[in-house]
Protein backbone atom coordinates (compact mmCIF):
# COMPACT_ATOMS: atom_id res chain seq x y z
CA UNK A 1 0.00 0.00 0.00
CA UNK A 2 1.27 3.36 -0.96
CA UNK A 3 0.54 6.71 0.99
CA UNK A 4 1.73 10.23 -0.71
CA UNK A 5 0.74 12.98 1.70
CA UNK A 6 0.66 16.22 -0.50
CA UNK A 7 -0.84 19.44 0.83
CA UNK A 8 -4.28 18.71 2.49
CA UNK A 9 -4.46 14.94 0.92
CA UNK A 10 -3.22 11.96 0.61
CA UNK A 11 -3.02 9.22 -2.17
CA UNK A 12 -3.60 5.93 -0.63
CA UNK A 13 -3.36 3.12 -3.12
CA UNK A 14 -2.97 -1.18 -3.07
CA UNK A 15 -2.89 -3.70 -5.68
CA UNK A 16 -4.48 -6.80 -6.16
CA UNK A 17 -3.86 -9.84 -8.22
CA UNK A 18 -4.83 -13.66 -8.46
CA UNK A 19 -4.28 -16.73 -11.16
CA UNK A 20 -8.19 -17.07 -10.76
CA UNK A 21 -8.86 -20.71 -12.41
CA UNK A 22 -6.35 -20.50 -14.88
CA UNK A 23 -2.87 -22.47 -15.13
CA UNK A 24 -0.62 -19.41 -15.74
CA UNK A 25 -0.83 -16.08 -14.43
CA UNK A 26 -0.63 -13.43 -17.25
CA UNK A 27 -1.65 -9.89 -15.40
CA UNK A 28 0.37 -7.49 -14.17
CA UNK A 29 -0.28 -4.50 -12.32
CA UNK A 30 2.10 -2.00 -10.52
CA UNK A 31 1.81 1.32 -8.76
CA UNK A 32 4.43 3.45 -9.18
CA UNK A 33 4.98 6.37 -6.96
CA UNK A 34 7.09 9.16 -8.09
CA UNK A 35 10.75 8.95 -6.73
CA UNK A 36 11.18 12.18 -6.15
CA UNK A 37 7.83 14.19 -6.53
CA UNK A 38 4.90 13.71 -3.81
CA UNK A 39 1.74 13.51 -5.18
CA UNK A 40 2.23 11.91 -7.96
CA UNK A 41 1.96 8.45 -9.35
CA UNK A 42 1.24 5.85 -12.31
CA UNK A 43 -0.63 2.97 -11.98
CA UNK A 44 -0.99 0.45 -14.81
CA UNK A 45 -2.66 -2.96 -15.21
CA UNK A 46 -1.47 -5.03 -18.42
CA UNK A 47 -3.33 -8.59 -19.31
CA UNK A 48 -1.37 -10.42 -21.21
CA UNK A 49 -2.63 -12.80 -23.81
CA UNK A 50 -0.95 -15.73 -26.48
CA UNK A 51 -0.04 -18.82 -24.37
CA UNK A 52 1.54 -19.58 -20.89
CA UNK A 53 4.68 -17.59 -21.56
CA UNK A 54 3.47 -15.08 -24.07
CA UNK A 55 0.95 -13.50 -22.40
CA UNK A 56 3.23 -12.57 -19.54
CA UNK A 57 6.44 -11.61 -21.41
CA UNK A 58 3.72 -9.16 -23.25
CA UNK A 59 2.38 -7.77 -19.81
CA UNK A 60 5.82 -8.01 -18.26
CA UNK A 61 7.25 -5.66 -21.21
CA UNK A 62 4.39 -3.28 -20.35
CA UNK A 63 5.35 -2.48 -16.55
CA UNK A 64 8.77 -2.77 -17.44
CA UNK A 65 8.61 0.47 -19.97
CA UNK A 66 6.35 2.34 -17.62
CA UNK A 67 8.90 1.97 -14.86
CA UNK A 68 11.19 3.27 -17.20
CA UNK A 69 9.18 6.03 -18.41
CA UNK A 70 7.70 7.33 -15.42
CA UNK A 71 11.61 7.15 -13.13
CA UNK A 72 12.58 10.31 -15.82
CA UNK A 73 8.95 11.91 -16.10
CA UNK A 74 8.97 15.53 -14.18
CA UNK A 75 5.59 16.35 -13.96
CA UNK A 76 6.84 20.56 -13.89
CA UNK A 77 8.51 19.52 -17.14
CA UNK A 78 7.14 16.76 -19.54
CA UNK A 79 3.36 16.41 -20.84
CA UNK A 80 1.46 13.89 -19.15
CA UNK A 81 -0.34 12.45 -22.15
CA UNK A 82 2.87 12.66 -24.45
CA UNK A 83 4.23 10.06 -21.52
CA UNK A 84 0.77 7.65 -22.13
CA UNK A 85 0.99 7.78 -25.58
CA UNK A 86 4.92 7.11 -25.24
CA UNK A 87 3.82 3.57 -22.93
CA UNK A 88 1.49 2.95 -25.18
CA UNK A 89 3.84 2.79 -28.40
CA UNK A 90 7.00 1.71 -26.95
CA UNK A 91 5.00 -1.12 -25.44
CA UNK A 92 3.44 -2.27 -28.74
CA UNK A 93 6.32 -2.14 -30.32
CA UNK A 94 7.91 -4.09 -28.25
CA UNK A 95 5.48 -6.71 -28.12
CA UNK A 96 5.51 -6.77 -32.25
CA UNK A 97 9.51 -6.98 -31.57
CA UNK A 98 9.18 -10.03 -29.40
CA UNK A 99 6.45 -12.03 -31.65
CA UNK A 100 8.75 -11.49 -34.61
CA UNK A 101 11.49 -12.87 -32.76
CA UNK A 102 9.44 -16.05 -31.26
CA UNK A 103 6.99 -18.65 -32.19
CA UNK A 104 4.11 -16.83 -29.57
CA UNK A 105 2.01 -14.24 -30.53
CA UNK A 106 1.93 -12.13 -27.56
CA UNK A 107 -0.30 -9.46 -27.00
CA UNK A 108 -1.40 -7.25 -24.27
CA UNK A 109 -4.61 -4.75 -23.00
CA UNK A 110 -3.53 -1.90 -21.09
CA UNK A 111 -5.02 0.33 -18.77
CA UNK A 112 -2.76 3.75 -16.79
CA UNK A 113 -3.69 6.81 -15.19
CA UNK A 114 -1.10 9.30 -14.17
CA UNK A 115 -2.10 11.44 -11.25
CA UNK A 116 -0.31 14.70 -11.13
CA UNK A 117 0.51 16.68 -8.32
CA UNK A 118 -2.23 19.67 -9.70
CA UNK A 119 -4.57 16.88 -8.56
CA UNK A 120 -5.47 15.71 -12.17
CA UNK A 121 -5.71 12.24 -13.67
CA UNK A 122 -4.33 11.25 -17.02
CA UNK A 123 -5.95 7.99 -18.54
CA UNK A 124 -4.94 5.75 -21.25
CA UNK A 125 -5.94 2.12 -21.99
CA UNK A 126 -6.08 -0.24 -25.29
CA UNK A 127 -8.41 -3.32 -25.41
CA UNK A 128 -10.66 -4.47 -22.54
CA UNK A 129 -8.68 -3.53 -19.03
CA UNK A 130 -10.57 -0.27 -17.89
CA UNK A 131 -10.07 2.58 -15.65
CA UNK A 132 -13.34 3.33 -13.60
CA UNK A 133 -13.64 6.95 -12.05
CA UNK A 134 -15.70 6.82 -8.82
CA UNK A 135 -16.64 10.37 -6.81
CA UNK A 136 -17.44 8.69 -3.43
CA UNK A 137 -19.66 5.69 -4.20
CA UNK A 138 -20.64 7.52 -7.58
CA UNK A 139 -19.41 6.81 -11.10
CA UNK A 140 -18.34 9.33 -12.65
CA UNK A 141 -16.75 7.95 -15.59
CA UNK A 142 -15.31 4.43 -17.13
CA UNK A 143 -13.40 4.05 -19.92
CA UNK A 144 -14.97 2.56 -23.04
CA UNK A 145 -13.56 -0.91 -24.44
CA UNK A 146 -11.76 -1.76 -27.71
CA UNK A 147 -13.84 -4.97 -28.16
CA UNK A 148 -16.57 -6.36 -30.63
CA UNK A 149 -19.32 -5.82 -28.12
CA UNK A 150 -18.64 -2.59 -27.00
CA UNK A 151 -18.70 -1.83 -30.85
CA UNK A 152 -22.42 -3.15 -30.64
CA UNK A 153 -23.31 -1.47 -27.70
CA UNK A 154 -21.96 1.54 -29.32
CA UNK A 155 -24.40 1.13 -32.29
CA UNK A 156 -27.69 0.14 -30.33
CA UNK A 157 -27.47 -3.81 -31.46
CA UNK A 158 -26.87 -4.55 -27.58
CA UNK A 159 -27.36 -3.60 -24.42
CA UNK A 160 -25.00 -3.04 -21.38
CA UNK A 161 -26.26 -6.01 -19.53
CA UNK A 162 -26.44 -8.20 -22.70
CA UNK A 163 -22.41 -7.04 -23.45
CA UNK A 164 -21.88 -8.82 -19.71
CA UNK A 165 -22.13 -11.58 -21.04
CA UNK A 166 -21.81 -12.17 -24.50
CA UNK A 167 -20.12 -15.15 -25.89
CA UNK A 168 -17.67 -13.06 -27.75
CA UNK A 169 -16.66 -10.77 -25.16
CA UNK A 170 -13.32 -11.54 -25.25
CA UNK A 171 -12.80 -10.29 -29.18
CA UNK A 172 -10.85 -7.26 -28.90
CA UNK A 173 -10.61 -4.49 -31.59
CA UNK A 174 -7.62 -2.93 -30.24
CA UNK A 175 -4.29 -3.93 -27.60
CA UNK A 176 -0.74 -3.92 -27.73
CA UNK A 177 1.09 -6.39 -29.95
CA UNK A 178 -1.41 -6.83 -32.93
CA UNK A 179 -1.16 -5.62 -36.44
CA UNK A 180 -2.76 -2.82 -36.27
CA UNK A 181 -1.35 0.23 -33.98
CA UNK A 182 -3.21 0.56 -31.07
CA UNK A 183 -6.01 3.61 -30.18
CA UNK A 184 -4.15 6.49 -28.79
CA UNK A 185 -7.36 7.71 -26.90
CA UNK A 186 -6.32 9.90 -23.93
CA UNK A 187 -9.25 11.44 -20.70
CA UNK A 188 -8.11 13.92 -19.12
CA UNK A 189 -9.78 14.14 -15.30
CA UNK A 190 -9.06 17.68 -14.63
CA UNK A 191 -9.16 17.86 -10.98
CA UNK A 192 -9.76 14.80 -8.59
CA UNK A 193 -11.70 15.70 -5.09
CA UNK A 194 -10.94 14.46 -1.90
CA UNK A 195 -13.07 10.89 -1.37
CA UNK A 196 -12.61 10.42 -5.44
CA UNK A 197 -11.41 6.84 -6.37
CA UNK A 198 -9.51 5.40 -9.82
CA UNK A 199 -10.08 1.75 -10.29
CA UNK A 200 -8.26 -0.10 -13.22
CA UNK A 201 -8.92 -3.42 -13.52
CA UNK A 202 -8.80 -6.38 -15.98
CA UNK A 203 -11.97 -8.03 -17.75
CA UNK A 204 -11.38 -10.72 -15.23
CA UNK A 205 -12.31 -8.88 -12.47
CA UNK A 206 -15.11 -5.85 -13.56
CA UNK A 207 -16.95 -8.82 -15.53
CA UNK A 208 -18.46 -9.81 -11.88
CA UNK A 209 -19.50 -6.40 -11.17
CA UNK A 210 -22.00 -3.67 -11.73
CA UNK A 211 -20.68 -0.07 -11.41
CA UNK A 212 -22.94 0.39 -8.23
CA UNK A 213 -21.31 -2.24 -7.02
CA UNK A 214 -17.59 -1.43 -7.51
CA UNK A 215 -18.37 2.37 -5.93
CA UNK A 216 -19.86 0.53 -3.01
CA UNK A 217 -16.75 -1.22 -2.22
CA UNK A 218 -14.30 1.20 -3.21
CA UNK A 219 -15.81 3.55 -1.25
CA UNK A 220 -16.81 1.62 2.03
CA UNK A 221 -13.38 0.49 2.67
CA UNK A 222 -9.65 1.69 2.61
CA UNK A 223 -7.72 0.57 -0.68
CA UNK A 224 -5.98 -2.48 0.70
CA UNK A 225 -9.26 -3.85 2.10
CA UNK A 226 -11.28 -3.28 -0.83
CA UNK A 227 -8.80 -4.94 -3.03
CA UNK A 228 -9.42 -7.92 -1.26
CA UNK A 229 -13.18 -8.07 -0.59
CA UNK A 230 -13.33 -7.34 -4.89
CA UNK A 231 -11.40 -10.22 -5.66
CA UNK A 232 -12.91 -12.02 -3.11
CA UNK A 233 -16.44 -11.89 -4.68
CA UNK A 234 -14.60 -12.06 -8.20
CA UNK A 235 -13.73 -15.96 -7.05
CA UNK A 236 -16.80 -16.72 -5.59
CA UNK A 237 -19.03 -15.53 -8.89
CA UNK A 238 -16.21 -17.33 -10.99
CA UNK A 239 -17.97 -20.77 -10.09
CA UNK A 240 -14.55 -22.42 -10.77
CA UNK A 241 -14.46 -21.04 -14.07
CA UNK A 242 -12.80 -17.20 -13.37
CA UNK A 243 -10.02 -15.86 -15.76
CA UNK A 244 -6.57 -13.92 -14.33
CA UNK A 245 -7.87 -11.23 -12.53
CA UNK A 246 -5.86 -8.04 -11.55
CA UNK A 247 -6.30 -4.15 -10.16
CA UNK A 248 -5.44 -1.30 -8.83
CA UNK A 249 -6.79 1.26 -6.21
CA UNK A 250 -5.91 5.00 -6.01
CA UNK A 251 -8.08 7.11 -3.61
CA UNK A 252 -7.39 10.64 -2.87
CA UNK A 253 -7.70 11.01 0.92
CA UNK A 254 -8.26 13.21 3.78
CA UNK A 255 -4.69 13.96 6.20
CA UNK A 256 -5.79 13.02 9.50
């Protein structure tokens, strides 16, 4: 759990991650506080995909370059969004790099939000990982997948609820490592409030949830606790039958 105090706030923020009923483990998710500016952070959850290797090489190669990226970023200095994009196409092309050089295909989805010291959030994300903007138990926003269904949903032929669960949820229209560059889509939260959460999490995890839900939780409990309790329920709705699951927490805080 990581704890920035900065001005009249703090940034609390945990991690959470489990194999779910699969044999490998191919999410990754890191927070990354800044090493030398309070305040400030990235957090970043990759799912990696193309067998029991490739997946996580792919979402291995994503934290990797963030850590890279973000240990130079000055937040006084360098554009936040020029540093998302940057992930974004360094890790794609280092995906490509790797399937060239193998017999996997790997690929990757990607969700990161860069909170700044000004108190604004930066978000990013390719394929179906999402970033979920909560104002106490509120959404306030949620990032819109790169996938088939969300397509349909997009053009009336489906509904939110009939997305859930769809048998070709998992078709994605957009992630790191395919063909076809990635969407460089950046939203911009221009200031967060005290009591305002970020949740980014993998299909494996917000697939169990409604929004109400997630706020509920996220709200109810500090970071590290509501990690838990979401993965938690994320098992027991799996049945036996629940994919990697990953996430990661950022709340903005009161000092006390």
């Amino acid at each position: 759990m990581t704890q920035q105090p900065s001005q009249n706030y703090r940034l609390s923020a945990a991690t959470g991650i489990d194999r779910g009923d699969r044999m490998y483990q191919q999410d990754q998710v890191d927070v990354i506080p800044h090493p030398r500016i309070p305040g400030c952070l990235l957090a970043v959850v990759a799912d990696g995909m193309g067998g029991k290797s490739g997946g996580r090489k792919a979402s291995d190669q994503v934290i990797m370059i963030a850590r890279q990226l973000f240990g130079s970023f000055s937040p006084t200095r360098d554009d936040p969004a020029e540093l998302l994009r940057q992930l974004v196409r360094e890790s794609h092309m280092t995906i490509r790099m790797t399937a060239i050089t193998s017999e996997q295909e790997p690929h990757s989805t990607l969700a990161a939000c860069l909170v700044t010291p000004q108190r604004a959030g930066h978000i990013i994300h390719a394929g179906d990982s999402r970033v979920y903007h909560f104002r106490g138990a509120q959404m306030v926003s949620r990032t819109k997948d790169h996938s088939l269904v969300q397509r349909l949903v997009d053009q009336g032929k489906l509904t939110e609820e009939e997305a859930q669960n769809h048998p070709q949820s998992n078709l994605l229209v957009g992630c790191l490592g395919a063909e076809e560059d990635p969407p460089l889509v950046l939203h911009r939260i221009e200031r967060l409030e005290v009591g305002d959460s970020l949740l980014l999490c993998s299909d494996g995890l917000w697939h169990y949830f409604t929004p109400r839900e997630l706020g509920t939780i996220v709200n109810a409990l500090k970071p590290s606790d509501a990690s838990k309790m979401l993965i938690s329920k994320a098992r027991q709705r799996a049945r036996g039958g629940g994919d990697n699951l990953s996430l990661a927490l950022v709340r903005l805080d009161t000092l006390t």
